[in-house]
Protein backbone atom coordinates (compact mmCIF):
# COMPACT_ATOMS: atom_id res chain seq x y z
CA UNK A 1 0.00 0.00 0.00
CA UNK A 2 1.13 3.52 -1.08
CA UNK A 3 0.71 6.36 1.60
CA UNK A 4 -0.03 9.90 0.60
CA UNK A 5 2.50 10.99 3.02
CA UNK A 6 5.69 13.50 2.04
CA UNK A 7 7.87 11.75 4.42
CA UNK A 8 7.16 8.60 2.59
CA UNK A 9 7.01 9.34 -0.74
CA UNK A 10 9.07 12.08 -1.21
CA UNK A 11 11.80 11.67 1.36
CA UNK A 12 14.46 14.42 0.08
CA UNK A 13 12.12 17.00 -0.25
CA UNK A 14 12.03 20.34 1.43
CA UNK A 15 9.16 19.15 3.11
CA UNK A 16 9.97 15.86 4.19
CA UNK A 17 13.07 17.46 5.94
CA UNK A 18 11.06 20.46 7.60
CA UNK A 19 9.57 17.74 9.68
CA UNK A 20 12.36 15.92 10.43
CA UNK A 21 13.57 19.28 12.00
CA UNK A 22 10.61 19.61 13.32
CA UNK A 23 11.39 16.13 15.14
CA UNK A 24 14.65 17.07 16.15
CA UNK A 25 13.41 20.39 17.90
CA UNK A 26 10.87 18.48 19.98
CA UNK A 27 13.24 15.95 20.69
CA UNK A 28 16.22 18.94 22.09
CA UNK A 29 12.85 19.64 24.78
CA UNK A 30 15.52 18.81 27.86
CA UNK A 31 12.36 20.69 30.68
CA UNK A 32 10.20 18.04 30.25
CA UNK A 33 10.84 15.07 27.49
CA UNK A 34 8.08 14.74 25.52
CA UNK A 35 6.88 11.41 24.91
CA UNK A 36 3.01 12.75 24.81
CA UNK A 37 2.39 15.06 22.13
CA UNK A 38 -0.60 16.47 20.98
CA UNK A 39 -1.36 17.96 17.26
CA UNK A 40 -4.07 20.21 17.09
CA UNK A 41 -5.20 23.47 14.61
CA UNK A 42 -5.91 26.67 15.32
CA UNK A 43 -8.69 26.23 12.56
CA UNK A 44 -10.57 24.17 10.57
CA UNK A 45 -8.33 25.03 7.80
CA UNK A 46 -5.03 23.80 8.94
CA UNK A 47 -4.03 20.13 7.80
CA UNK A 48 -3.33 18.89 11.18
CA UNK A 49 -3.97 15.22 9.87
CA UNK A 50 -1.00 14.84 7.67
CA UNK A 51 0.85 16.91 9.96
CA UNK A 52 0.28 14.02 12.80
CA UNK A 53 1.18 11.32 11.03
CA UNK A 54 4.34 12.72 8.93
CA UNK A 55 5.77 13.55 12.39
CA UNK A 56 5.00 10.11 13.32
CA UNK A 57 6.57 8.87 10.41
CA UNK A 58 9.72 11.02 10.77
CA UNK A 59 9.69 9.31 14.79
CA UNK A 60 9.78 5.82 13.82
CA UNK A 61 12.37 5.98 10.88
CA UNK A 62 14.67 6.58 13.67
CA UNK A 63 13.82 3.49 15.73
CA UNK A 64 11.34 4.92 17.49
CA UNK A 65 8.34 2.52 18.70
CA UNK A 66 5.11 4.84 18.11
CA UNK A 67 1.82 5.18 18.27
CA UNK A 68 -0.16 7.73 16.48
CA UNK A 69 -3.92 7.98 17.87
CA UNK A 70 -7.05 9.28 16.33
CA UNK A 71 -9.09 11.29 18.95
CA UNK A 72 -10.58 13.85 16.33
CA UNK A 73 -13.78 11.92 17.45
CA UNK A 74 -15.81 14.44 15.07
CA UNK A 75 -14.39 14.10 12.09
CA UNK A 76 -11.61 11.32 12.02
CA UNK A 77 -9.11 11.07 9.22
CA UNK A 78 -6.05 9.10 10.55
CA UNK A 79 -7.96 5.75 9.41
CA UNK A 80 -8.20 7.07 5.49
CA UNK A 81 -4.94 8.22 5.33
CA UNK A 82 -3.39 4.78 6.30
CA UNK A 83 -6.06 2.91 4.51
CA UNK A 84 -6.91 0.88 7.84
CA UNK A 85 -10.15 -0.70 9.15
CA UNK A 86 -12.15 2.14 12.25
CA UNK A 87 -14.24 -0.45 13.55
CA UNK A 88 -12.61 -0.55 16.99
CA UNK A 89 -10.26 2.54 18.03
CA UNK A 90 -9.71 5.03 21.03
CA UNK A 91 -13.94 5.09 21.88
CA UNK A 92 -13.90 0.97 21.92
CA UNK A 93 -11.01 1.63 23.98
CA UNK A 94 -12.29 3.61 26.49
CA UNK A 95 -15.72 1.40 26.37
CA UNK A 96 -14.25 -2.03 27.07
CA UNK A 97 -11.04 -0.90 29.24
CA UNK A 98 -10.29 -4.56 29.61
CA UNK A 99 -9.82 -5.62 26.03
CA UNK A 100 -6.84 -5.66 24.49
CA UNK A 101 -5.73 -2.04 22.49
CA UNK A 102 -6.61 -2.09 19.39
CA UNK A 103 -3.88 -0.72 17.76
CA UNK A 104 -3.13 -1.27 13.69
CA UNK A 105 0.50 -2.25 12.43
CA UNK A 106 1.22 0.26 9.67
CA UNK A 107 3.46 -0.04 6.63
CA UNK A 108 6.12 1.72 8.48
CA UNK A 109 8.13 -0.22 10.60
CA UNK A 110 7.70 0.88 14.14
CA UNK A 111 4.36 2.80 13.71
CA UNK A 112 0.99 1.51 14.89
CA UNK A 113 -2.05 3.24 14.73
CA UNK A 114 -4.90 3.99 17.33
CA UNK A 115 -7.73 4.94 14.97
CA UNK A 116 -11.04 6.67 16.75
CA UNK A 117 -13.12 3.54 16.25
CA UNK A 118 -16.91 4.04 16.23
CA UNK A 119 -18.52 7.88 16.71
CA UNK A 120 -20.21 8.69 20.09
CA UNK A 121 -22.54 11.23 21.04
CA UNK A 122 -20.57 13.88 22.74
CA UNK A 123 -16.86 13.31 22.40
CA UNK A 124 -15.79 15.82 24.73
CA UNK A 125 -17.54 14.21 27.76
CA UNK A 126 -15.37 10.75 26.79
CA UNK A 127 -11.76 12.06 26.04
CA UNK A 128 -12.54 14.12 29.73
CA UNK A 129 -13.03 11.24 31.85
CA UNK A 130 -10.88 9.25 33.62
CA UNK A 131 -10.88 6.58 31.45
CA UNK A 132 -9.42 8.11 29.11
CA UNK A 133 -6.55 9.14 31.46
CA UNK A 134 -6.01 5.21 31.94
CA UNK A 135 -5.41 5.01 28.60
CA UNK A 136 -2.88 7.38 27.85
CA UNK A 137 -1.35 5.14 30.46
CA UNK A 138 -1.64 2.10 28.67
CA UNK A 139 -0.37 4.12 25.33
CA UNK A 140 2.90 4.91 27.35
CA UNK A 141 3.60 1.81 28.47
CA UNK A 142 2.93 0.26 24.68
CA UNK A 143 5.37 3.10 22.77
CA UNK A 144 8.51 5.52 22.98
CA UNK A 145 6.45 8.34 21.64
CA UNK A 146 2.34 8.64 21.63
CA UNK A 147 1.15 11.56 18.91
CA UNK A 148 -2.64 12.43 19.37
CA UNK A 149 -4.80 14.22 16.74
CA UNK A 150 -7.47 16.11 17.58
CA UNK A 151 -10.07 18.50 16.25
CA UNK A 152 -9.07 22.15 16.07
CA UNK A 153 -9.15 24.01 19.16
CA UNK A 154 -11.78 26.79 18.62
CA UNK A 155 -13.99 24.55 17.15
CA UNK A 156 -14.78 22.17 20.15
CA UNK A 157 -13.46 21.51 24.02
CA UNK A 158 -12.10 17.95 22.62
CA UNK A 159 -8.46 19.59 22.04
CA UNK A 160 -8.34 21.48 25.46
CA UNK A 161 -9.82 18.42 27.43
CA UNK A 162 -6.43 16.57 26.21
CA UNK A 163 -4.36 18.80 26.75
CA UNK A 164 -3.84 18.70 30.48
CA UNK A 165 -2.57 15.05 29.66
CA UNK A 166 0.03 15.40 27.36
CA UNK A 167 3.43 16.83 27.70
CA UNK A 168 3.21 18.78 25.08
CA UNK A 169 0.65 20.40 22.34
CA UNK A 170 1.68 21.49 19.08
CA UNK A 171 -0.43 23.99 17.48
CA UNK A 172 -0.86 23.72 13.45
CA UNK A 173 -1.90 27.02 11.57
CA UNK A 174 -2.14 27.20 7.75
CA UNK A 175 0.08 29.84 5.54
CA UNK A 176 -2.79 32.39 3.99
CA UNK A 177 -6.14 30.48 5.32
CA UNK A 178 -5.63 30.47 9.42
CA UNK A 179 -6.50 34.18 10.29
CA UNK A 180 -3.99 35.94 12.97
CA UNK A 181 -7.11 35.82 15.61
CA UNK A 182 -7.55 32.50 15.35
CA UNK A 183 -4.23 31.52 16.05
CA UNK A 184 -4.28 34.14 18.95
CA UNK A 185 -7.46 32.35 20.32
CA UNK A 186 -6.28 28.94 20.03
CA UNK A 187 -3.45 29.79 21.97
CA UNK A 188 -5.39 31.59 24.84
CA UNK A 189 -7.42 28.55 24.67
CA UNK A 190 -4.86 25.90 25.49
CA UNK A 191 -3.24 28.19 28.08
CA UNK A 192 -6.29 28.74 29.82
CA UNK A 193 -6.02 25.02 30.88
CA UNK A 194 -2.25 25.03 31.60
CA UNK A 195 -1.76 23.18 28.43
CA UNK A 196 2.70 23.23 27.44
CA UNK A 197 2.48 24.39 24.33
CA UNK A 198 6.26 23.34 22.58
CA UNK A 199 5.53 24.77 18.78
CA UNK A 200 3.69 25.93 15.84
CA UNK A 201 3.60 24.14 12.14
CA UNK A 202 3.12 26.44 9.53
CA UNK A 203 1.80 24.46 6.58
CA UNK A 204 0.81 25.21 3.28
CA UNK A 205 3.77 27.31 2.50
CA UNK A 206 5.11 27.94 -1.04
CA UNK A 207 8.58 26.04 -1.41
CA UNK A 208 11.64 28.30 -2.37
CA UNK A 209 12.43 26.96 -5.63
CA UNK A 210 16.36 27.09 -4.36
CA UNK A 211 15.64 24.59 -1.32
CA UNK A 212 13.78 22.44 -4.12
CA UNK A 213 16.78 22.43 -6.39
CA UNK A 214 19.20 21.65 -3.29
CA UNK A 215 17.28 18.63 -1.88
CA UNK A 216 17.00 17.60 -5.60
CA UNK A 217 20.68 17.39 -5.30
């Protein structure tokens, strides 16, 4: 199976390198190692789906054991872009805490994947309780590095409820769409609940034909 991922399919590209900086940043965190990280937008507009799982990607090439969950409840994507089954995922998880995880091997060696399983009724309420908690626990003790995608921040409390229990949130905002507001509420948003917030991933930005030609080699 072919993934529509840049880190996959284009590995020299500007692109595919931006994130593997973007790796190395989060990995030089020396306050507080971040092993829980969670992706969210500031927006509806910013691709914080292939942002999750290129970082993921960029994670296990280097021997990293990963998992990349789907807790976008609302409108999941992580499933699609890996072509994998969502019958069972983070709200079967949290339903049946007794049953094994069911986590998805993925065509890249080292990454498994959490989809969000079935939809519930009010997402919100589930990724807040303490079941949830118990299974971030469970995550941890399964991988070196647990990415969560969620749904954008100013859209629902989904994002904000999660991030009081990761170490860190990166905050995607998109190059032209994601107005300057937006990205200013977002922000005041996750702070508001203490969240650590370790970046911003600006995507959607034109590529500087000399970086193209470079990485072309």
């Amino acid at each position: 199976m072919t993934l529509n991922l840049v880190t996959l399919n284009e590995p020299a590209s500007p692109a595919a390198e931006a994130y593997r900086r973007l790796r190395v940043n989060l990995s030089a965190e020396r306050e507080l190692p971040l092993r829980t990280i969670l992706v969210v937008a500031a927006d509806s507009a910013a691709d914080k789906d292939s942002v999750a799982a290129n970082l993921a990607v960029t994670y296990a090439r280097v021997g990293k054991q990963v998992i990349l969950a789907d807790c976008d409840l609302r409108r999941p994507r992580q499933h699609t872009l890996f072509g994998a089954a969502n019958d069972a995922g983070v709200t079967t998880a949290l339903a049946d805490e007794a049953a094994p995880l069911p986590l998805q091997e993925t065509p890249v060696a080292g990454l498994r994947l959490l989809t969000s399983g079935p939809g519930v009724e009010v997402p919100s309420d589930l990724l807040a309780s303490p079941a949830m908690a118990r299974l971030m626990d469970r995550l941890c003790e399964e991988a070196d590095v647990v990415l969560l995608d969620a749904p954008p921040v100013a859209l629902a409390t989904d994002a904000t409820e999660l991030a009081s229990q990761v170490d860190g949130v990166l905050l995607t905002v998109t190059a032209g769409q994601t107005k300057r507001d937006a990205a200013q509420r977002a922000r005041q948003l996750l702070e508001q609940v203490g969240a650590r917030i370790v970046g911003a991933v600006l995507v959607n930005v034109p590529q500087d034909a000399a970086l193209r030609k470079y990485a072309a080699g």
